[in-house]
N, C-alpha and C. Protein backbone atom coordinates (compact mmCIF):
# COMPACT_ATOMS: atom_id res chain seq x y z
N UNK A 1 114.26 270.82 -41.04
CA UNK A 1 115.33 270.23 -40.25
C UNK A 1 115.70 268.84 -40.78
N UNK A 2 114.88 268.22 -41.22
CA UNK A 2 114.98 266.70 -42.06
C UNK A 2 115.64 266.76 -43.16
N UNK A 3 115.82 267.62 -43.82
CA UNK A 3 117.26 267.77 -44.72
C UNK A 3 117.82 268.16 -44.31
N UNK A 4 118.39 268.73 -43.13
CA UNK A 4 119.46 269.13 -43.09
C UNK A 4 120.48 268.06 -42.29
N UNK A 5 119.38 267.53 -41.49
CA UNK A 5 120.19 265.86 -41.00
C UNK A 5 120.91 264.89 -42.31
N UNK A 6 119.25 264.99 -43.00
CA UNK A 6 120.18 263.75 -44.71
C UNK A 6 121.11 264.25 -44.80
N UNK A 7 121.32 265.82 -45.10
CA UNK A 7 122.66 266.66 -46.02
C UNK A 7 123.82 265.84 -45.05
N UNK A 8 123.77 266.06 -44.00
CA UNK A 8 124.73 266.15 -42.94
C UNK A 8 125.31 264.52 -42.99
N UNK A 9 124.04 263.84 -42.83
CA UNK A 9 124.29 262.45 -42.62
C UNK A 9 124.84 262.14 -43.91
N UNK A 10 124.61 262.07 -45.65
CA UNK A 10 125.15 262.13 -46.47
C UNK A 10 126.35 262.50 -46.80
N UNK A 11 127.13 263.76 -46.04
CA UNK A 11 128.05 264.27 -46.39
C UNK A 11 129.17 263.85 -45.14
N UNK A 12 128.78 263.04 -43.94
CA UNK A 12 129.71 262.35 -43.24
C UNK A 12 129.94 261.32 -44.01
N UNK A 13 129.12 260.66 -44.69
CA UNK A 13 129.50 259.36 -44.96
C UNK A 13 130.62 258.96 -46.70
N UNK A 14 130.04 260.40 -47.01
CA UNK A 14 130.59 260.28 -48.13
C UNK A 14 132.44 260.57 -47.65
N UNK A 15 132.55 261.71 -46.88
CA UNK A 15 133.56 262.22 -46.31
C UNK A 15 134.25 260.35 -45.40
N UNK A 16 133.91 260.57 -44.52
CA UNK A 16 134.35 259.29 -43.79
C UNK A 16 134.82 258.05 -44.91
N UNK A 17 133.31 257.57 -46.31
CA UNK A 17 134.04 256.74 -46.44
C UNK A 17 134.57 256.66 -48.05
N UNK A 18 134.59 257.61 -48.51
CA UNK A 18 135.15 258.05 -49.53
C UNK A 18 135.09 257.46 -50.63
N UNK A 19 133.72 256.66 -50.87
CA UNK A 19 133.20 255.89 -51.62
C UNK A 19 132.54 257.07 -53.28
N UNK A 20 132.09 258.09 -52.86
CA UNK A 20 131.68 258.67 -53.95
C UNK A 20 131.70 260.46 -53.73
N UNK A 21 132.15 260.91 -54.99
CA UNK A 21 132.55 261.99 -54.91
C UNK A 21 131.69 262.75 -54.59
N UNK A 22 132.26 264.39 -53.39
CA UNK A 22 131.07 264.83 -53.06
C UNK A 22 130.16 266.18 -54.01
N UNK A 23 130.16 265.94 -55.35
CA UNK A 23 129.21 266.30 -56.37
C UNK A 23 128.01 265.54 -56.15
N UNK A 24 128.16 264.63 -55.85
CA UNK A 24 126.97 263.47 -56.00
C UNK A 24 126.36 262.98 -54.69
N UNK A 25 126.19 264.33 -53.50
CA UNK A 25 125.28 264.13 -52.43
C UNK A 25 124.56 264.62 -52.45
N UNK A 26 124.18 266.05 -53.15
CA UNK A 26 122.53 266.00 -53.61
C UNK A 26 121.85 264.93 -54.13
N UNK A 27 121.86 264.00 -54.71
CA UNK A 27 121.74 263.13 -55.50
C UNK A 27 121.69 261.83 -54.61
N UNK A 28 122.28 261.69 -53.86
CA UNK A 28 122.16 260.55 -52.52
C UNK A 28 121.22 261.27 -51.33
N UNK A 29 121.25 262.23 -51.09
CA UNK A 29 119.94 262.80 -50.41
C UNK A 29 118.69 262.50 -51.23
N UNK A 30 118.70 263.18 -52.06
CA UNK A 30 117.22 262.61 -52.80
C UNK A 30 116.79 261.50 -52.90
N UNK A 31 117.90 260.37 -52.55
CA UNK A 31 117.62 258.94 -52.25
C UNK A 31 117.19 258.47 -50.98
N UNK A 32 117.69 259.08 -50.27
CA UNK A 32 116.97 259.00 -48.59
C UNK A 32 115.56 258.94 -48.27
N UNK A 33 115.49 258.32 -47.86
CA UNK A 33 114.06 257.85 -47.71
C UNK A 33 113.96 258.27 -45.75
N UNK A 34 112.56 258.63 -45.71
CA UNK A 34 111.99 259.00 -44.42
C UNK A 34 111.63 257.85 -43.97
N UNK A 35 110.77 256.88 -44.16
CA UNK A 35 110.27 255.59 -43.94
C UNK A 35 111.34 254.46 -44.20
N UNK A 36 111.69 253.45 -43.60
CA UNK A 36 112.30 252.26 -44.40
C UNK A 36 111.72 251.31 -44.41
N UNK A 37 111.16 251.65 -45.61
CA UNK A 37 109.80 250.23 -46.52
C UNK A 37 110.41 249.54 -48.04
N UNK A 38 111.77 250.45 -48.08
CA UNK A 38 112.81 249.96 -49.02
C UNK A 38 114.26 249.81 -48.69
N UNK A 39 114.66 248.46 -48.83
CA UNK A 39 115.87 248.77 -48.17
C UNK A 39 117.14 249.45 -49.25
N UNK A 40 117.78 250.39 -48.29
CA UNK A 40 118.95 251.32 -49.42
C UNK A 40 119.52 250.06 -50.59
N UNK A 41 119.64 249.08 -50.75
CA UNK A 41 120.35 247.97 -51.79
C UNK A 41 119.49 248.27 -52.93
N UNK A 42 118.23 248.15 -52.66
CA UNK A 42 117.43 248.16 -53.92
C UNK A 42 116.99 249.73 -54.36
N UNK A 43 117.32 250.46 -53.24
CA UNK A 43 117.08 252.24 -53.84
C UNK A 43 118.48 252.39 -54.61
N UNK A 44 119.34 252.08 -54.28
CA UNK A 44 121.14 252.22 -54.82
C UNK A 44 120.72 251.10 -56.28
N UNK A 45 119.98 250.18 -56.21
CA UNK A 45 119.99 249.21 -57.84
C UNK A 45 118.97 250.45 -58.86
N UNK A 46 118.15 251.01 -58.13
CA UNK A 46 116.85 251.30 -59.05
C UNK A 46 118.07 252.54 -59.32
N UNK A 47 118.70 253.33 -58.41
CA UNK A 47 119.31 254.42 -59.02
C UNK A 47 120.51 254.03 -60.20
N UNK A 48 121.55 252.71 -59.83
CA UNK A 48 121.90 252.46 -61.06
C UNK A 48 121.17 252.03 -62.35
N UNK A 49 120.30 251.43 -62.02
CA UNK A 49 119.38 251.31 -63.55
C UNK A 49 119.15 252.67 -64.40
N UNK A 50 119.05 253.60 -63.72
CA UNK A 50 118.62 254.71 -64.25
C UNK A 50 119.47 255.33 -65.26
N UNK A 51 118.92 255.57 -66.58
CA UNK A 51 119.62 256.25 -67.24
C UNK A 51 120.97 255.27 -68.32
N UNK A 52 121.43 256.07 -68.93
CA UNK A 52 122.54 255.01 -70.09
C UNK A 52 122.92 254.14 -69.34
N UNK A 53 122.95 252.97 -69.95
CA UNK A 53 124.54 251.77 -69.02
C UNK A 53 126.02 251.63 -70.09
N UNK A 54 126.61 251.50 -68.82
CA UNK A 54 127.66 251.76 -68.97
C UNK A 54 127.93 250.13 -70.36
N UNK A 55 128.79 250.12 -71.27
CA UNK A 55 128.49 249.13 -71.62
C UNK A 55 129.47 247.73 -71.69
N UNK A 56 128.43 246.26 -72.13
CA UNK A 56 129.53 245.77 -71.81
C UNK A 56 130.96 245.44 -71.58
N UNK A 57 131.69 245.59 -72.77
CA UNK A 57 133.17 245.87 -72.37
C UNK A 57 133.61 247.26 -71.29
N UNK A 58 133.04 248.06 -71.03
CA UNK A 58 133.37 248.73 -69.87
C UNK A 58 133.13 248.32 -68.34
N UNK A 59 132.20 247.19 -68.68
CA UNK A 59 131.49 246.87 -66.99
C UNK A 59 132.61 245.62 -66.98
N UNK A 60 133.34 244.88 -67.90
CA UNK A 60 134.42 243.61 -67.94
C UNK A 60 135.42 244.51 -67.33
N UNK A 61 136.02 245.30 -67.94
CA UNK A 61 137.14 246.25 -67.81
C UNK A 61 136.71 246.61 -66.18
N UNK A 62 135.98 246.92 -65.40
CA UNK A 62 135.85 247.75 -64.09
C UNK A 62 135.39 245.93 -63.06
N UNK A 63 135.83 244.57 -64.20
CA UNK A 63 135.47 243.25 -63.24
C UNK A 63 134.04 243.14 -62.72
N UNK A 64 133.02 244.30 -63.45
CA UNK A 64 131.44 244.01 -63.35
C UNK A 64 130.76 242.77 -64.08
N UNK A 65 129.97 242.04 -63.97
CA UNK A 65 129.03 241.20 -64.62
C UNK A 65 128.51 241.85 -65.86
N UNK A 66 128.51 241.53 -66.87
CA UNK A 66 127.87 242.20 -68.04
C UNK A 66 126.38 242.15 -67.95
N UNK A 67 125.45 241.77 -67.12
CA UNK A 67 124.30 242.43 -66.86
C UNK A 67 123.32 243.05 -65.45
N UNK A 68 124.49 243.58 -64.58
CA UNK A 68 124.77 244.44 -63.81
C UNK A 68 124.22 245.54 -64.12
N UNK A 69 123.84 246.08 -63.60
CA UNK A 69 123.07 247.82 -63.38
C UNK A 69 124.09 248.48 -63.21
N UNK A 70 124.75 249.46 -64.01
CA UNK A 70 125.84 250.51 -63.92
C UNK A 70 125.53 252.09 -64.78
N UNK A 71 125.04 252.69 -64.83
CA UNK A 71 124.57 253.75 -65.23
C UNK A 71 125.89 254.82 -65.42
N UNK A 72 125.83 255.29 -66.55
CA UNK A 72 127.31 256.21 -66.53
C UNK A 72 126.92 257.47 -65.18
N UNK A 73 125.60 257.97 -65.18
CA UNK A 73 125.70 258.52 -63.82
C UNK A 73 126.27 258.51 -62.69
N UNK A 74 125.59 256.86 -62.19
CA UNK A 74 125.90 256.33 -60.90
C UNK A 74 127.84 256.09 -61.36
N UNK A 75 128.53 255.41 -62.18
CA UNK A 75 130.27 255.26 -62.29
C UNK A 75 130.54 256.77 -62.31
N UNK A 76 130.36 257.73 -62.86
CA UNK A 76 130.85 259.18 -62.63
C UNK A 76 130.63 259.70 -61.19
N UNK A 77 129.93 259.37 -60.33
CA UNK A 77 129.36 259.37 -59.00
C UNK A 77 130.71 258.52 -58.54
N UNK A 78 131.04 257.69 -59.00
CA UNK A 78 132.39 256.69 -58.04
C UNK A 78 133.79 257.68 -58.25
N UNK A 79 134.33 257.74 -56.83
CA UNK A 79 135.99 257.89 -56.38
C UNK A 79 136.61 256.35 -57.30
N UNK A 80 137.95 256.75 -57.02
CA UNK A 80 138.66 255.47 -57.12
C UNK A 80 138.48 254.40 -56.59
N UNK A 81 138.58 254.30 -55.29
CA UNK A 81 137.82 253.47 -54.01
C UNK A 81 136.65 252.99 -54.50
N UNK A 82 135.30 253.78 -54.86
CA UNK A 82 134.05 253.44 -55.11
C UNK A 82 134.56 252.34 -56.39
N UNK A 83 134.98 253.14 -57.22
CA UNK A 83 135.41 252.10 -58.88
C UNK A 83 135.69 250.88 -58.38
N UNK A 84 136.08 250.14 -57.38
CA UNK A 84 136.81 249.20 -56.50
C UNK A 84 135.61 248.17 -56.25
N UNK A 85 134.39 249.04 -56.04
CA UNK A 85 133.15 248.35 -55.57
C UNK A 85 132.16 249.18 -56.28
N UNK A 86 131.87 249.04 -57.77
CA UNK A 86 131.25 250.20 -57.94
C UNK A 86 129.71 249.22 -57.92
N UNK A 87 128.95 248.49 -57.25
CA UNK A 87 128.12 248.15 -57.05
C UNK A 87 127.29 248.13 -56.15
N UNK A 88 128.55 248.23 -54.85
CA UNK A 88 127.98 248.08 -53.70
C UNK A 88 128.68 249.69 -53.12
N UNK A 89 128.79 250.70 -53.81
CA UNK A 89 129.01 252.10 -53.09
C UNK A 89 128.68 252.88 -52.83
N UNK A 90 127.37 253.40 -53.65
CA UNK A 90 125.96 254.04 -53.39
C UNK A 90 125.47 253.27 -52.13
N UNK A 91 124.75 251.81 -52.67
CA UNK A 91 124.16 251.13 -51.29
C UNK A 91 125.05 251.36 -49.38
N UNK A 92 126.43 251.30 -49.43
CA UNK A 92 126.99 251.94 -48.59
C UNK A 92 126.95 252.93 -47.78
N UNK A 93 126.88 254.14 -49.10
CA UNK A 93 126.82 255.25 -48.33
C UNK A 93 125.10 255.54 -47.80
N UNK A 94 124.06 254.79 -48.72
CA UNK A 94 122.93 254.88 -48.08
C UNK A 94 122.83 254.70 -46.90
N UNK A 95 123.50 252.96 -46.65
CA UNK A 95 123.23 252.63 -45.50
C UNK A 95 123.47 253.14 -44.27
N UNK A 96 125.38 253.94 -44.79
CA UNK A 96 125.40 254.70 -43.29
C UNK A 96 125.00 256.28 -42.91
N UNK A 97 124.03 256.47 -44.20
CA UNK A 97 123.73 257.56 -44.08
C UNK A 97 121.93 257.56 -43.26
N UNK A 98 121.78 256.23 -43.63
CA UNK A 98 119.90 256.10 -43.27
C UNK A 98 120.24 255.50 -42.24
N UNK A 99 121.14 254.94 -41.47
CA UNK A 99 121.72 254.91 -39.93
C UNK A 99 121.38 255.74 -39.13
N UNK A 100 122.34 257.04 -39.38
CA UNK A 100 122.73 258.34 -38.99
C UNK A 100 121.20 258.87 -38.52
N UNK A 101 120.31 259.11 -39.96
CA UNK A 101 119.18 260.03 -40.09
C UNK A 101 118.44 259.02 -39.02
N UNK A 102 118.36 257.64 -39.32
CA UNK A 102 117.32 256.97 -38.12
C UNK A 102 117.83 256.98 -36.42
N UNK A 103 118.93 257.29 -36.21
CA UNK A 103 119.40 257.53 -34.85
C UNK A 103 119.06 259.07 -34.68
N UNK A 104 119.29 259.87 -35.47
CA UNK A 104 118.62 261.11 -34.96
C UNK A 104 116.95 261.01 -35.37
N UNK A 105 116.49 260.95 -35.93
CA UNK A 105 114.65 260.70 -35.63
C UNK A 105 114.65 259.70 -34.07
N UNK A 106 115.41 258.73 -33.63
CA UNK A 106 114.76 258.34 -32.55
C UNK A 106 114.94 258.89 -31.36
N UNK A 107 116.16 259.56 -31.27
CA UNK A 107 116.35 260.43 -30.15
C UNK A 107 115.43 261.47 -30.15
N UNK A 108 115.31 262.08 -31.42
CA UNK A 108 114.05 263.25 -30.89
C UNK A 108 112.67 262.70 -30.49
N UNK A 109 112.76 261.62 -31.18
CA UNK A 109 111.03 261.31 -30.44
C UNK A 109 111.57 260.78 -28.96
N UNK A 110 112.76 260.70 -28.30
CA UNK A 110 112.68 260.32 -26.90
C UNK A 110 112.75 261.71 -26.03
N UNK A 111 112.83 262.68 -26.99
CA UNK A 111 112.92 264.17 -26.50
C UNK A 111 111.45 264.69 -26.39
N UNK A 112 110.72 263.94 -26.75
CA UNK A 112 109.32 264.34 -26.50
C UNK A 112 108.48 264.27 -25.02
N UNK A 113 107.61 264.66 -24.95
CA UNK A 113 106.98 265.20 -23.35
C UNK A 113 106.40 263.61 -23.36
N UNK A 114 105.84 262.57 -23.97
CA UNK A 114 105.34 262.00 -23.75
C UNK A 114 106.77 260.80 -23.00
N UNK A 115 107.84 260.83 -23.55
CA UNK A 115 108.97 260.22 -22.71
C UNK A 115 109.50 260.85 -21.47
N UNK A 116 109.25 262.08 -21.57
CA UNK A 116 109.69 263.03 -20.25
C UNK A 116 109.01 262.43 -18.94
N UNK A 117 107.56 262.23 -19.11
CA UNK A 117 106.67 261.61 -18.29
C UNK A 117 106.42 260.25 -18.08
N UNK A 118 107.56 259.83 -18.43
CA UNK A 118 107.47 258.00 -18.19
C UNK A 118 108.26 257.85 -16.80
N UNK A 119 107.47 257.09 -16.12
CA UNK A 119 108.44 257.15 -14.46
C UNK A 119 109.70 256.09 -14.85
N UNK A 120 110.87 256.52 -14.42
CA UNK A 120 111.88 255.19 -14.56
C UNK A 120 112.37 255.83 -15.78
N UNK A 121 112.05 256.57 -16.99
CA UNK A 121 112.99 256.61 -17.97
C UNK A 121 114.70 256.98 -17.52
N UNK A 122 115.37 256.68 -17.80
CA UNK A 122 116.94 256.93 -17.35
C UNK A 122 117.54 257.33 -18.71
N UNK A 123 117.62 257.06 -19.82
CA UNK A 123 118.04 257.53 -21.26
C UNK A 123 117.89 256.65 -22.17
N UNK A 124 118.89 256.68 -22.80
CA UNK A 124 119.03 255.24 -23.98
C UNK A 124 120.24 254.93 -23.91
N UNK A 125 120.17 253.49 -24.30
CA UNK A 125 120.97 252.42 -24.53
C UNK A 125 121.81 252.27 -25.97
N UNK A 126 123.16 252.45 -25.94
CA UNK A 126 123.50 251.78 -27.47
C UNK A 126 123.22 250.44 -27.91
N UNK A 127 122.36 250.25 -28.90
CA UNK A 127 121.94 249.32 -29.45
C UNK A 127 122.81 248.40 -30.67
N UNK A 128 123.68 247.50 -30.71
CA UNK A 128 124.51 247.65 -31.67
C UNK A 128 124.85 246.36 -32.40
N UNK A 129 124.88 246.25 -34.10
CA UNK A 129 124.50 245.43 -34.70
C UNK A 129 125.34 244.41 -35.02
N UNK A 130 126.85 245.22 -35.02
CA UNK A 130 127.70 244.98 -35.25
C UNK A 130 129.24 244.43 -34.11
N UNK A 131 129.76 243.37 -33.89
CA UNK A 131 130.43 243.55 -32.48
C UNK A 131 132.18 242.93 -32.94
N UNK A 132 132.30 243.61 -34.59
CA UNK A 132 133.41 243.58 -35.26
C UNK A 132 134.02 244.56 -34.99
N UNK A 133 133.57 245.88 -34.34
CA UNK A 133 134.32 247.29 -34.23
C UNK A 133 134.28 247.32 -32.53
N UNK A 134 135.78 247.48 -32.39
CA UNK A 134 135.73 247.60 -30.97
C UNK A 134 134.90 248.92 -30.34
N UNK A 135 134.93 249.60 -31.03
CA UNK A 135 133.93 250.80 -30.66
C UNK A 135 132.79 250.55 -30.17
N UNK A 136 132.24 249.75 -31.61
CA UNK A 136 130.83 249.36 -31.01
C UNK A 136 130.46 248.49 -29.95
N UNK A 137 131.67 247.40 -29.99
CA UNK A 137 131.20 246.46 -28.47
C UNK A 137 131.18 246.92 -27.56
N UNK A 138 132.28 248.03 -27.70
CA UNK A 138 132.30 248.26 -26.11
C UNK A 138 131.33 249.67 -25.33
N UNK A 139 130.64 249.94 -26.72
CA UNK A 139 129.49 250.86 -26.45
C UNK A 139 128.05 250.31 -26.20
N UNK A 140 128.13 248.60 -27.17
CA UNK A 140 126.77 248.49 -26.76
C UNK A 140 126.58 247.93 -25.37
N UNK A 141 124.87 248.53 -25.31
CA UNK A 141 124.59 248.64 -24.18
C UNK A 141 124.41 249.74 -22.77
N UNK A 142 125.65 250.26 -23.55
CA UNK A 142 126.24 251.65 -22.08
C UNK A 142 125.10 252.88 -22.18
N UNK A 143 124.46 252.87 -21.32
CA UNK A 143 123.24 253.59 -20.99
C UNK A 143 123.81 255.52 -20.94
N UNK A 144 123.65 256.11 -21.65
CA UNK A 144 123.65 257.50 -22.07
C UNK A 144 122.64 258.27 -22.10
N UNK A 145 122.88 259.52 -21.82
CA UNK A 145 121.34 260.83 -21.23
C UNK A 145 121.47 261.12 -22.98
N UNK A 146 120.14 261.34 -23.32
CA UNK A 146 120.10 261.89 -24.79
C UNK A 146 121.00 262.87 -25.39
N UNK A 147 120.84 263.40 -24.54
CA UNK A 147 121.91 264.67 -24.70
C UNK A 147 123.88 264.16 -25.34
N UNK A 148 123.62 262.71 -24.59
CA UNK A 148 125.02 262.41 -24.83
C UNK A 148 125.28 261.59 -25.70
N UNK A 149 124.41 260.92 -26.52
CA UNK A 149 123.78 259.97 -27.70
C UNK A 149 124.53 260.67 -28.66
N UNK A 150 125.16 259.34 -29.50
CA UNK A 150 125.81 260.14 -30.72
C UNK A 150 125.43 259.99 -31.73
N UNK A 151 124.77 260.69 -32.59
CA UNK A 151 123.83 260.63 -33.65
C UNK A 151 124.91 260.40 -34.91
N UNK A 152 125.98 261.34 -35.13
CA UNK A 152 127.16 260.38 -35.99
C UNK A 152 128.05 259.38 -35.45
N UNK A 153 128.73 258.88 -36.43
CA UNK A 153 129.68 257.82 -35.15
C UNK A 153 130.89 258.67 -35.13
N UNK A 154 131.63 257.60 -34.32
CA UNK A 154 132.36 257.98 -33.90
C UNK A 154 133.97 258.03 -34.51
N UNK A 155 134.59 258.90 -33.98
CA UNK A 155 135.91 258.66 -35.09
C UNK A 155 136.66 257.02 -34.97
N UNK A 156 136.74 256.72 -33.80
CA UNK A 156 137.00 255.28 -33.57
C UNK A 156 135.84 254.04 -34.22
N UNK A 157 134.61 254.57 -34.67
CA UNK A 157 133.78 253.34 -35.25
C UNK A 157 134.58 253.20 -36.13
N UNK A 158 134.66 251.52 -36.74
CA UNK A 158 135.17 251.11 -37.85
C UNK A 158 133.98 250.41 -39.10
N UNK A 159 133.12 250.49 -38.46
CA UNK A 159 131.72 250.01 -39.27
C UNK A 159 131.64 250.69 -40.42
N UNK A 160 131.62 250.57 -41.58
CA UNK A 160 131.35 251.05 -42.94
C UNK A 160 130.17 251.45 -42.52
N UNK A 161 129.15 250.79 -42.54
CA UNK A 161 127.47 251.26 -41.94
C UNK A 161 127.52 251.94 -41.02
N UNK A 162 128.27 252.33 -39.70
CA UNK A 162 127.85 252.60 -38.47
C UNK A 162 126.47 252.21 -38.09
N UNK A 163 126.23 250.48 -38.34
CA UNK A 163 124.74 250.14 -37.94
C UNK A 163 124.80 250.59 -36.21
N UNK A 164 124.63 251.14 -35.48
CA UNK A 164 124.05 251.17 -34.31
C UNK A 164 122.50 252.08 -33.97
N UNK A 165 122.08 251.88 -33.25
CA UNK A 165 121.15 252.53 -32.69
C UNK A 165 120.40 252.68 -31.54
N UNK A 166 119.66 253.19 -30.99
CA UNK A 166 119.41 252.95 -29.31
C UNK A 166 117.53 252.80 -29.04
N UNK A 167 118.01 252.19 -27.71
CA UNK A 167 116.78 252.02 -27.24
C UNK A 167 116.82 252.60 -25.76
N UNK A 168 115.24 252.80 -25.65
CA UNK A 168 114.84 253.73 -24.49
C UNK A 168 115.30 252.74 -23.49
N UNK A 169 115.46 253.09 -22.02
CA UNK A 169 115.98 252.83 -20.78
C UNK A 169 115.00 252.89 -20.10
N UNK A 170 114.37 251.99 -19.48
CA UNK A 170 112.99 252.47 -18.05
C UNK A 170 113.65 251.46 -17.17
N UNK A 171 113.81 252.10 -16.10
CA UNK A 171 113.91 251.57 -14.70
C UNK A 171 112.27 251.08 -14.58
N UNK A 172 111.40 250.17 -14.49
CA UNK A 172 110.21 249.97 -14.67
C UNK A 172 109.82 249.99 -12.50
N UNK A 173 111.22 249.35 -12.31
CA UNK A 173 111.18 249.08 -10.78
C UNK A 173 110.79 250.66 -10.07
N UNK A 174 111.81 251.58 -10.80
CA UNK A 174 111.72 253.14 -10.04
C UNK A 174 110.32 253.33 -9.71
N UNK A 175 109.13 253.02 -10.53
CA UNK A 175 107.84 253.25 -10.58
C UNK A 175 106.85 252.35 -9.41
N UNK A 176 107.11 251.67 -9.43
CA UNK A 176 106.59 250.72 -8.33
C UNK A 176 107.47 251.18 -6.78
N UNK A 177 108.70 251.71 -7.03
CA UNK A 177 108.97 251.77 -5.33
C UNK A 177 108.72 253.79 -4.80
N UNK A 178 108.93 254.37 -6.28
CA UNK A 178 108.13 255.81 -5.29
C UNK A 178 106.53 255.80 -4.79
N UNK A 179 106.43 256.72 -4.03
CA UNK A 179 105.37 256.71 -3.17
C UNK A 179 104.46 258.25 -4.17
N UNK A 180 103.45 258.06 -4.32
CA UNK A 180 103.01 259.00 -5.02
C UNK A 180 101.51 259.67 -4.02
């Protein structure tokens, strides 16, 4: 089921932000990381290092630094758009793709029996990083049943990242005033 979230989460983001063509989301899945003990900037540098670079007069010509990490891989991986930013377009789509995958891992662990049995749980909260997208301001905070948690964003987010994410809800009071 954990690939099939990356695939998914990968292939919204590529779709949504049209940073890199979608040949090259197998290839950004395999970059996804389960843990984040690396942040996507430096998984998106180690993947441009990889392999031929593109060379100097081509990285002048595309307004790159001539000792920039550009891999003819990773530039054949860029849309037009991406060519625009071809440095920061992989790292992009990581980011709003390891968003995505970390909002769905936390909802399922709030789907677990050990949250079922917390007195006071009520749902989760949008958690949100960003308060440039009217979407997101006016979501964070607003307390939602898991069920209603949106693990992609939304067509109205304007966040390149869709950084949001949620946190659990306990009424801590509910627990102290039932009678058991």
């Amino acid at each position: 089921m954990c690939d099939d979230i990356k695939r998914e989460a990968v292939d919204e983001a590529i779709t949504r932000l049209g940073l890199i063509v979608p040949e090259a989301a197998g290839r950004m899945v395999s970059l996804l990381r389960d843990q984040i003990d690396i942040h996507p900037r430096q998984i998106a540098t180690d993947y441009r290092k990889q392999g031929e670079q593109l060379s100097k007069e081509e990285k002048k010509a595309l307004g790159v630094r001539s000792n920039a990490f550009l891999s003819r891989q990773a530039f054949e991986d860029l849309t037009q758009a991406g060519r625009e930013e071809p440095l920061t377009a992989h790292e992009t789509i990581l980011l709003r793709a390891t968003f995505t995958y970390n909002r769905y891992r936390t909802l399922q662990s709030f789907k677990s029996e050990e949250w079922k049995n917390i007195k006071g749980f009520e749902g989760v909260k949008y958690d949100v990083l960003n308060m440039n997208c009217s979407w997101c301001r006016e979501n964070d905070g607003r307390l939602v049943q898991i069920e209603d948690a949106r693990v992609f964003p939304a067509e109205e987010c304007t966040c390149d990242t869709a950084n949001y994410g949620f946190r659990a809800h306990v009424d801590f009071l509910a627990g102290w005033n039932d009678e058991d």
